[in-house]
PDB file of N, CA and C in Angstrom:
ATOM      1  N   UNK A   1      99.397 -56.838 -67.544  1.00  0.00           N
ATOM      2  CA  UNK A   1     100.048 -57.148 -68.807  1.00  0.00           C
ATOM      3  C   UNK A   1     100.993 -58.339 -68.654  1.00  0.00           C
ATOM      4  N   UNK A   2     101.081 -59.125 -69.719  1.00  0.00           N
ATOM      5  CA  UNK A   2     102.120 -60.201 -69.824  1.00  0.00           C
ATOM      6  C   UNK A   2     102.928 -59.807 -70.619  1.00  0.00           C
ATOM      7  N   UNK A   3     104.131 -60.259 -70.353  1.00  0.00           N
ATOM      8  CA  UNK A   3     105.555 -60.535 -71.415  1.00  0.00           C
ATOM      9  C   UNK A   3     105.723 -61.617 -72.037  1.00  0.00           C
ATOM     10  N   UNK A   4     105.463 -61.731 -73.334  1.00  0.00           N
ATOM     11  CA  UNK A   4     105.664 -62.807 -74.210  1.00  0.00           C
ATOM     12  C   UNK A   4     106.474 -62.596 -74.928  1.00  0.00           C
ATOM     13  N   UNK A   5     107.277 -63.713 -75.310  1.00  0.00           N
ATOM     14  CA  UNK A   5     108.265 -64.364 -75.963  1.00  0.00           C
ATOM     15  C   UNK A   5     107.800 -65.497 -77.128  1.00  0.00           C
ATOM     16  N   UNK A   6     108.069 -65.623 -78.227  1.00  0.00           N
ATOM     17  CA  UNK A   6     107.268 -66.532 -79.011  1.00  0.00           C
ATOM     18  C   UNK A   6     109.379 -66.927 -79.438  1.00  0.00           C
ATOM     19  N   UNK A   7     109.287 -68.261 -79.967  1.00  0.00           N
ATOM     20  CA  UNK A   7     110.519 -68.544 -80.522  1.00  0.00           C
ATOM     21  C   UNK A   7     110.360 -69.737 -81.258  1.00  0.00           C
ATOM     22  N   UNK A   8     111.019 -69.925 -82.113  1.00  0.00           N
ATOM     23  CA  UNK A   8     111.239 -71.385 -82.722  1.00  0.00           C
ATOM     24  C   UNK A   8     112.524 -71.345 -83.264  1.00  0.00           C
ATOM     25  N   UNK A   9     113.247 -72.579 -83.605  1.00  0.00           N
ATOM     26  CA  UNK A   9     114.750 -72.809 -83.914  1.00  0.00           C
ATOM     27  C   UNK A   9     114.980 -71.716 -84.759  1.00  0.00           C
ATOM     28  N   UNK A  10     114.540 -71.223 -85.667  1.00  0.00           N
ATOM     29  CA  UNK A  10     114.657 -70.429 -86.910  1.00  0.00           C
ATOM     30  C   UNK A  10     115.092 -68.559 -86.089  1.00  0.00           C
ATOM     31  N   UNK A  11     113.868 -68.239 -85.430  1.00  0.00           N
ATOM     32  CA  UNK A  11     114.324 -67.107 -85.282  1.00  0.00           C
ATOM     33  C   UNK A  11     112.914 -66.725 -84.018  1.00  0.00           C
ATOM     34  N   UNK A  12     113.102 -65.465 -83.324  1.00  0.00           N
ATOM     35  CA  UNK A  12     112.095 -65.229 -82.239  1.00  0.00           C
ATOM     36  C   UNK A  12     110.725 -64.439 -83.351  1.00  0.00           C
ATOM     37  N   UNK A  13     109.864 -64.808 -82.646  1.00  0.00           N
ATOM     38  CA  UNK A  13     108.755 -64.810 -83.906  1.00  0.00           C
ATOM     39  C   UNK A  13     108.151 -63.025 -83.097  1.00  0.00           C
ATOM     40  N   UNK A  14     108.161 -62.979 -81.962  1.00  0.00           N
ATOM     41  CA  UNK A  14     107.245 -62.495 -81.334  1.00  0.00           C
ATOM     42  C   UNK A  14     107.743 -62.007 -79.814  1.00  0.00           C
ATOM     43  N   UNK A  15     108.032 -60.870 -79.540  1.00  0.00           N
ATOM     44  CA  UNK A  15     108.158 -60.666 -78.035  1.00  0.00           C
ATOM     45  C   UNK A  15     108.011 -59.231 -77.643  1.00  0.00           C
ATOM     46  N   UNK A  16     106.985 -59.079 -76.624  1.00  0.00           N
ATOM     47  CA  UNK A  16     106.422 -57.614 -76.483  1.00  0.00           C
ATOM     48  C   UNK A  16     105.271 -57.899 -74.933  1.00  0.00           C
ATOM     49  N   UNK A  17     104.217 -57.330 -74.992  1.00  0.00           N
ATOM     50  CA  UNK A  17     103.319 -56.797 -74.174  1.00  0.00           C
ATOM     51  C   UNK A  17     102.307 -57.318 -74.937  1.00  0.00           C
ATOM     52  N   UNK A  18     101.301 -58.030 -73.793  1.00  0.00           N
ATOM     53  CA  UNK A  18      99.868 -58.622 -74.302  1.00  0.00           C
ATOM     54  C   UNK A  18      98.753 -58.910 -73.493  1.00  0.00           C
ATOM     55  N   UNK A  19      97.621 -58.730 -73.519  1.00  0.00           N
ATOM     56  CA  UNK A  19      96.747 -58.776 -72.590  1.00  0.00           C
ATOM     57  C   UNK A  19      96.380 -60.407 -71.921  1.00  0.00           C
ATOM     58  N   UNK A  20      96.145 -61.274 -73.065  1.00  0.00           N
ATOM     59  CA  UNK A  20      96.601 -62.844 -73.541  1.00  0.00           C
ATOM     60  C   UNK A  20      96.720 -63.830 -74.087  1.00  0.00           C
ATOM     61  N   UNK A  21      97.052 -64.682 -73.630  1.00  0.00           N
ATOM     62  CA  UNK A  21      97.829 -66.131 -74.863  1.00  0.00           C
ATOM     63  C   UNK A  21      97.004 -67.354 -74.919  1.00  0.00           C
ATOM     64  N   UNK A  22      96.526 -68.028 -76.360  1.00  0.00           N
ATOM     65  CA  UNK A  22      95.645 -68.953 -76.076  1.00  0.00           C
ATOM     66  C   UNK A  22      96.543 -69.783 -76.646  1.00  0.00           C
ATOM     67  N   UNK A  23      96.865 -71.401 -76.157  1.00  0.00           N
ATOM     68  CA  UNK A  23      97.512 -72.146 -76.476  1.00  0.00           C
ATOM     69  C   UNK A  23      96.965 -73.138 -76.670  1.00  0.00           C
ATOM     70  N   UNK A  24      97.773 -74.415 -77.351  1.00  0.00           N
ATOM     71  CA  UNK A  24      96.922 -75.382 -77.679  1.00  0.00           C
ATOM     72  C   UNK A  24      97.997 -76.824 -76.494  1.00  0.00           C
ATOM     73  N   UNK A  25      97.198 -77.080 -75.708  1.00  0.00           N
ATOM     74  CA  UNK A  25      98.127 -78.082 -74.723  1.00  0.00           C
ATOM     75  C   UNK A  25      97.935 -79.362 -75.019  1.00  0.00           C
ATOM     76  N   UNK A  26      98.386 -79.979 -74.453  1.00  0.00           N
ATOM     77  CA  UNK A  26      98.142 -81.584 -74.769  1.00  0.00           C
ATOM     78  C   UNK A  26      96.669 -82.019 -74.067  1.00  0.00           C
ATOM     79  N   UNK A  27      96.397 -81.475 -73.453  1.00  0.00           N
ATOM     80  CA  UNK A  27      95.104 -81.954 -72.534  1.00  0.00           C
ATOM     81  C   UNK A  27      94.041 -80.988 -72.955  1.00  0.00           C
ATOM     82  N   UNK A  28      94.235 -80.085 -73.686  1.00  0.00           N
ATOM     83  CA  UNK A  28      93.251 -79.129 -74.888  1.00  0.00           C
ATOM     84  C   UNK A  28      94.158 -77.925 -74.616  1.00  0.00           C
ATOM     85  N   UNK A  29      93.378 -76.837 -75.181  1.00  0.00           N
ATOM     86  CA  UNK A  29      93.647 -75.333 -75.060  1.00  0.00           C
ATOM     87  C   UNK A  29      93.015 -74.896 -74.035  1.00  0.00           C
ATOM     88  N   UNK A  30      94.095 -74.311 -73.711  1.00  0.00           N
ATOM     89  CA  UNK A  30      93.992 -72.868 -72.429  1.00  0.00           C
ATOM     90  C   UNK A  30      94.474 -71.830 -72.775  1.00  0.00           C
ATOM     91  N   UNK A  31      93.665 -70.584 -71.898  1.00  0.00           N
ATOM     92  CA  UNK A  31      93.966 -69.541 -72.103  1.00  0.00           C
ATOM     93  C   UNK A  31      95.055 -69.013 -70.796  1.00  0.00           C
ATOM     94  N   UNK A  32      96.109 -67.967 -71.121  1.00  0.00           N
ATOM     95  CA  UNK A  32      96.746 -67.818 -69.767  1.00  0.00           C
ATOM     96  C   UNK A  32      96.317 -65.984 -70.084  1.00  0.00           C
ATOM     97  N   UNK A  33      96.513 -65.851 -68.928  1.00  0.00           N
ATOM     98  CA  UNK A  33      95.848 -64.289 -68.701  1.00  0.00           C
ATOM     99  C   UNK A  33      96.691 -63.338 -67.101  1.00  0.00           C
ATOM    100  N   UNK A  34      96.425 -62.816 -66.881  1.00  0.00           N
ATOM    101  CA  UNK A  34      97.721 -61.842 -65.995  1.00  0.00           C
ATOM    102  C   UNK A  34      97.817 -62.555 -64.613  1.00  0.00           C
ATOM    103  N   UNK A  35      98.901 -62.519 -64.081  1.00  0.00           N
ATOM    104  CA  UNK A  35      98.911 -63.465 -62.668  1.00  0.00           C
ATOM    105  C   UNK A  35      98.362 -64.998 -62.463  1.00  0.00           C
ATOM    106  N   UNK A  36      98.731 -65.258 -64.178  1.00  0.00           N
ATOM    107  CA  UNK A  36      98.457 -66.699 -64.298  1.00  0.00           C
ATOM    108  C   UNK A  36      99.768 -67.563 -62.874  1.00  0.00           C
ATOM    109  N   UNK A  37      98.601 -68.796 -62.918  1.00  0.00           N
ATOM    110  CA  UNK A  37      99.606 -69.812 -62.170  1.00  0.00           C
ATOM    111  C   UNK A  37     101.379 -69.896 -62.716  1.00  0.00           C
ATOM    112  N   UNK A  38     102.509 -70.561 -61.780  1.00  0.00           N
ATOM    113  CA  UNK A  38     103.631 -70.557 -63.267  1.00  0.00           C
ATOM    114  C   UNK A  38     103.150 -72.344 -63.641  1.00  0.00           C
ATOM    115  N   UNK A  39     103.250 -72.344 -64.787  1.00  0.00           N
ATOM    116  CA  UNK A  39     103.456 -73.617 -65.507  1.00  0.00           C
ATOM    117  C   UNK A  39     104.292 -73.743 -66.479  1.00  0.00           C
ATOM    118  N   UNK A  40     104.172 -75.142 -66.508  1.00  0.00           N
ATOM    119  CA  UNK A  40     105.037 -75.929 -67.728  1.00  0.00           C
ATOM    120  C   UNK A  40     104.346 -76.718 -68.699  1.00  0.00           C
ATOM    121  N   UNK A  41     104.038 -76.414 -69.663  1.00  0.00           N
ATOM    122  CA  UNK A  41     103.331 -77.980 -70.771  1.00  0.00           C
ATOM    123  C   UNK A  41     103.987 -77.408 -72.137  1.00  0.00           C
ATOM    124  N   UNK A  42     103.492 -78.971 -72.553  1.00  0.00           N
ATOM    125  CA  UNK A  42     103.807 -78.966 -73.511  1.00  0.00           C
ATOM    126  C   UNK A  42     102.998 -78.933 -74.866  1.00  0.00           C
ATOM    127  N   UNK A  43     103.165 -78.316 -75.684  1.00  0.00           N
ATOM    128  CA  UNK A  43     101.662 -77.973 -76.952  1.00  0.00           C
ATOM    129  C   UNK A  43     102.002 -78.941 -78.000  1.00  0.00           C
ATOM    130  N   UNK A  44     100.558 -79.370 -78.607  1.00  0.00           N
ATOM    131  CA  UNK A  44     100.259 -79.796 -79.250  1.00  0.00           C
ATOM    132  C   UNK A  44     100.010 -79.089 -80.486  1.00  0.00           C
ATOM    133  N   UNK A  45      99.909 -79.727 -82.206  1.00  0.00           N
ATOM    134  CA  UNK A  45      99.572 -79.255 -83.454  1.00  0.00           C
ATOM    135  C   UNK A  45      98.042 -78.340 -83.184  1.00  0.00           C
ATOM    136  N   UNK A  46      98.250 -76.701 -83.794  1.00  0.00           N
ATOM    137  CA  UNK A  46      97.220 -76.287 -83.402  1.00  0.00           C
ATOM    138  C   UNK A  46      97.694 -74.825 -83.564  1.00  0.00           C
ATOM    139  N   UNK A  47      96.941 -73.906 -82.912  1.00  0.00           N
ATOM    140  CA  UNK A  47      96.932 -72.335 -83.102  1.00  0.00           C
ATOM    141  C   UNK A  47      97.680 -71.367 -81.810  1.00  0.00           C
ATOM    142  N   UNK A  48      98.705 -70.716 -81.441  1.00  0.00           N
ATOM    143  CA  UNK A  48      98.836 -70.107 -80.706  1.00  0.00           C
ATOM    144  C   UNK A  48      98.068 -68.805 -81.067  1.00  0.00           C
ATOM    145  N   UNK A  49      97.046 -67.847 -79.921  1.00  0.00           N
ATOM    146  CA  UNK A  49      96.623 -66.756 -80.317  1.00  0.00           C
ATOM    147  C   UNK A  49      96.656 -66.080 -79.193  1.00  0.00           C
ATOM    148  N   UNK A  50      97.153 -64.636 -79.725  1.00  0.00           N
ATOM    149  CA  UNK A  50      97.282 -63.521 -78.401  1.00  0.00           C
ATOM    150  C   UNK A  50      96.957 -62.047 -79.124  1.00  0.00           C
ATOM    151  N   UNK A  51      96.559 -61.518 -78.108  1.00  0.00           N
ATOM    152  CA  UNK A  51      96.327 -59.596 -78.042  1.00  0.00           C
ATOM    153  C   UNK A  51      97.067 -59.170 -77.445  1.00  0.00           C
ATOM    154  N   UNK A  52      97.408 -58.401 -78.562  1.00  0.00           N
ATOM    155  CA  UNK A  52      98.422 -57.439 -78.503  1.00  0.00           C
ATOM    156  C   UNK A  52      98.203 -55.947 -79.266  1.00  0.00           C
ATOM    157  N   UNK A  53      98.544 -55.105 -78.878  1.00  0.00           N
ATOM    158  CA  UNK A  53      98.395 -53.883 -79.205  1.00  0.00           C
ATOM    159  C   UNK A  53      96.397 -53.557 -79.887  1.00  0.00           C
ATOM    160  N   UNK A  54      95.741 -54.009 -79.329  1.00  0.00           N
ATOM    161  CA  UNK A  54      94.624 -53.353 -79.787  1.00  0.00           C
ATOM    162  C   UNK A  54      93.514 -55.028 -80.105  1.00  0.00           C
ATOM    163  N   UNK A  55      94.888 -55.570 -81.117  1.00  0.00           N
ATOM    164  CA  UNK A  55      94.444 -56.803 -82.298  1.00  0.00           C
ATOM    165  C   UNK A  55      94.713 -57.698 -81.815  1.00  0.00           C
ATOM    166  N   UNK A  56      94.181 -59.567 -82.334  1.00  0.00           N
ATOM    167  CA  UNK A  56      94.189 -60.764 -82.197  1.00  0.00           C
ATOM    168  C   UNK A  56      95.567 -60.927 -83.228  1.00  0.00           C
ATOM    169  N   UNK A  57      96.546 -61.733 -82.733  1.00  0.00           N
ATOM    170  CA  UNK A  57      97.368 -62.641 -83.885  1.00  0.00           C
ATOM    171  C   UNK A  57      97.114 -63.732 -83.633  1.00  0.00           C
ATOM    172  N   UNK A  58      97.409 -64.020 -84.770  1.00  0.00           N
ATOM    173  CA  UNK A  58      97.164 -66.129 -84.913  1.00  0.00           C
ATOM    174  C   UNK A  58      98.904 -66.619 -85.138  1.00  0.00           C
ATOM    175  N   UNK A  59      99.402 -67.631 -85.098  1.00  0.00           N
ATOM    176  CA  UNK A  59     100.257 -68.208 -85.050  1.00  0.00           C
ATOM    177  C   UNK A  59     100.029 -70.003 -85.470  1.00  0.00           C
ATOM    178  N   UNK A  60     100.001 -70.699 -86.688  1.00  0.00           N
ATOM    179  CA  UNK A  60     100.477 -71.850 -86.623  1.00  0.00           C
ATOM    180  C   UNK A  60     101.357 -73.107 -86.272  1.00  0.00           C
ATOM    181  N   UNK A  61     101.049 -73.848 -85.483  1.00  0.00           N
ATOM    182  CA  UNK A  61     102.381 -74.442 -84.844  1.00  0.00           C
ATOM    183  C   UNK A  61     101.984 -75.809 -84.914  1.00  0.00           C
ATOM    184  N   UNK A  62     103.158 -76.973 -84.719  1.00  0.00           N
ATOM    185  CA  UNK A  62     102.989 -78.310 -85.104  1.00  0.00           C
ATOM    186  C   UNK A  62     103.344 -78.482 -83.263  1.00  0.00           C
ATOM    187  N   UNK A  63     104.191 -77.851 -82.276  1.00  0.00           N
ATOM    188  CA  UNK A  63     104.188 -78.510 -81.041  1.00  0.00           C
ATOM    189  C   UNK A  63     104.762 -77.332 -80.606  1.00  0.00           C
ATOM    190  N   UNK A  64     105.424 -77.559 -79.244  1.00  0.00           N
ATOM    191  CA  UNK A  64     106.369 -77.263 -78.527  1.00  0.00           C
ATOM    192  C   UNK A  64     106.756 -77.235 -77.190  1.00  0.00           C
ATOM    193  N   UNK A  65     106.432 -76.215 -76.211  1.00  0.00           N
ATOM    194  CA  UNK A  65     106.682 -75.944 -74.946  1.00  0.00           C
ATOM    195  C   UNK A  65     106.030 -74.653 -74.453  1.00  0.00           C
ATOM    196  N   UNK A  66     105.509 -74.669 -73.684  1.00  0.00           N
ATOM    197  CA  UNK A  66     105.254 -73.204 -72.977  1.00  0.00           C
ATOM    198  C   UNK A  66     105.380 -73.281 -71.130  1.00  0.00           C
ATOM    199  N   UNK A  67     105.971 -71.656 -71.134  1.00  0.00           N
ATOM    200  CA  UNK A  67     106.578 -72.060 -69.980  1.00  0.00           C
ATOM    201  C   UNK A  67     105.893 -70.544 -69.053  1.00  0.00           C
ATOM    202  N   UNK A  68     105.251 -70.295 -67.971  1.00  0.00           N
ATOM    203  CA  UNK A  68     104.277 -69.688 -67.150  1.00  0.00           C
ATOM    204  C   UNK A  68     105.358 -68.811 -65.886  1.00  0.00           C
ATOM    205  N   UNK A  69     105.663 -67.486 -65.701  1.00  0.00           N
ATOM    206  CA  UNK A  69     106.683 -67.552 -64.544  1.00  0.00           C
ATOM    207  C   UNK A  69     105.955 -66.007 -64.431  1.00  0.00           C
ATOM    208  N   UNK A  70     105.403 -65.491 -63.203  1.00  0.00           N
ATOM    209  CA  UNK A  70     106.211 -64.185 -62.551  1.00  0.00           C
ATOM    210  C   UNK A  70     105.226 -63.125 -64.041  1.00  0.00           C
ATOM    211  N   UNK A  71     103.961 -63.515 -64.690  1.00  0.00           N
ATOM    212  CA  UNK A  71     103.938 -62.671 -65.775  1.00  0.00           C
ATOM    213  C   UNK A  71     104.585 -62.986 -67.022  1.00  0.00           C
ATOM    214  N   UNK A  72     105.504 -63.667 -66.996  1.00  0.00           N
ATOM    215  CA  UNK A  72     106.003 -63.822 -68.289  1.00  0.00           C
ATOM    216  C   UNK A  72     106.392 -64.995 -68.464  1.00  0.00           C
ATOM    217  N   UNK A  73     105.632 -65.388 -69.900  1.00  0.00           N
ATOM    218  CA  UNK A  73     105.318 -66.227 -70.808  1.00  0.00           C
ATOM    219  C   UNK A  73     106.495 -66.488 -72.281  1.00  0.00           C
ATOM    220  N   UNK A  74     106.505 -67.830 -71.795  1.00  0.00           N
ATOM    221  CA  UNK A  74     107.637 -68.095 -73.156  1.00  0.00           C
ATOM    222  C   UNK A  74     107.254 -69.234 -73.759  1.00  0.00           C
ATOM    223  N   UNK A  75     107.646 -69.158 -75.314  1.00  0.00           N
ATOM    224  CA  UNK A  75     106.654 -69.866 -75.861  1.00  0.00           C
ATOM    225  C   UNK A  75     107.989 -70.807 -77.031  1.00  0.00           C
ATOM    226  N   UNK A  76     108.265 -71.983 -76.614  1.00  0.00           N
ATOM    227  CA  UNK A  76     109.044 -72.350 -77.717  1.00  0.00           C
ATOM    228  C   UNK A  76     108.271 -73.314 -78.752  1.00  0.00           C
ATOM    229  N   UNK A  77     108.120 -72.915 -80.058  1.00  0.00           N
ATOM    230  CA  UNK A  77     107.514 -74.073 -80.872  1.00  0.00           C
ATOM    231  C   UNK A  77     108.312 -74.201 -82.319  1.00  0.00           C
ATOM    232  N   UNK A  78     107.331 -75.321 -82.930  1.00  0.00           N
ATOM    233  CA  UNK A  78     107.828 -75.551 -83.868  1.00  0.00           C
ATOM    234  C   UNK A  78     106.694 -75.341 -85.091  1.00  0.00           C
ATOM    235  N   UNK A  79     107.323 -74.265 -85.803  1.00  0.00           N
ATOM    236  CA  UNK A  79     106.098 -73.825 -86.860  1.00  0.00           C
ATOM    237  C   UNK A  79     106.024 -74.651 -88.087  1.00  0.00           C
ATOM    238  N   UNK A  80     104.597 -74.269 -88.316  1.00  0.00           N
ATOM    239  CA  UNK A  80     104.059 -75.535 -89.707  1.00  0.00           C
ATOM    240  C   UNK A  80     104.736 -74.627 -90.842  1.00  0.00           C
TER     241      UNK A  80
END
């Protein structure tokens, strides 16, 4: 399981338990999944999507940051 964190200036959108996170990076989309590498990039206009509890969520976003550590995933953007 991963720990995600979703946030943008406004307020935390999202933070719980998830199987995983598809992001949209500058060099395309990747998926991160359990005992991912740690990384750093930065996202591009596009879809954050993750499973969680059973279901797919979608998330709209114009950019931000995502950051890879130890299982847990943090996600700062900026929503459309």
């Amino acid at each position: 399981m991963l720990k995600l964190k979703i946030i943008s200036p406004e307020r935390v959108i999202f933070k719980g338990d998830v199987e995983s996170v598809k992001v949209p990076g500058t060099l395309g989309n990747f998926e991160i999944l359990n005992n991912h590498a740690p990384i750093i990039s930065s996202l591009v206009d596009g879809k954050v999507e993750y499973a969680a509890n059973g279901g797919s969520h979608t998330i709209d976003i114009e950019g931000g940051f995502v950051e890879v550590k130890k299982n847990e995933v943090n996600l700062c953007v900026e929503l459309k």
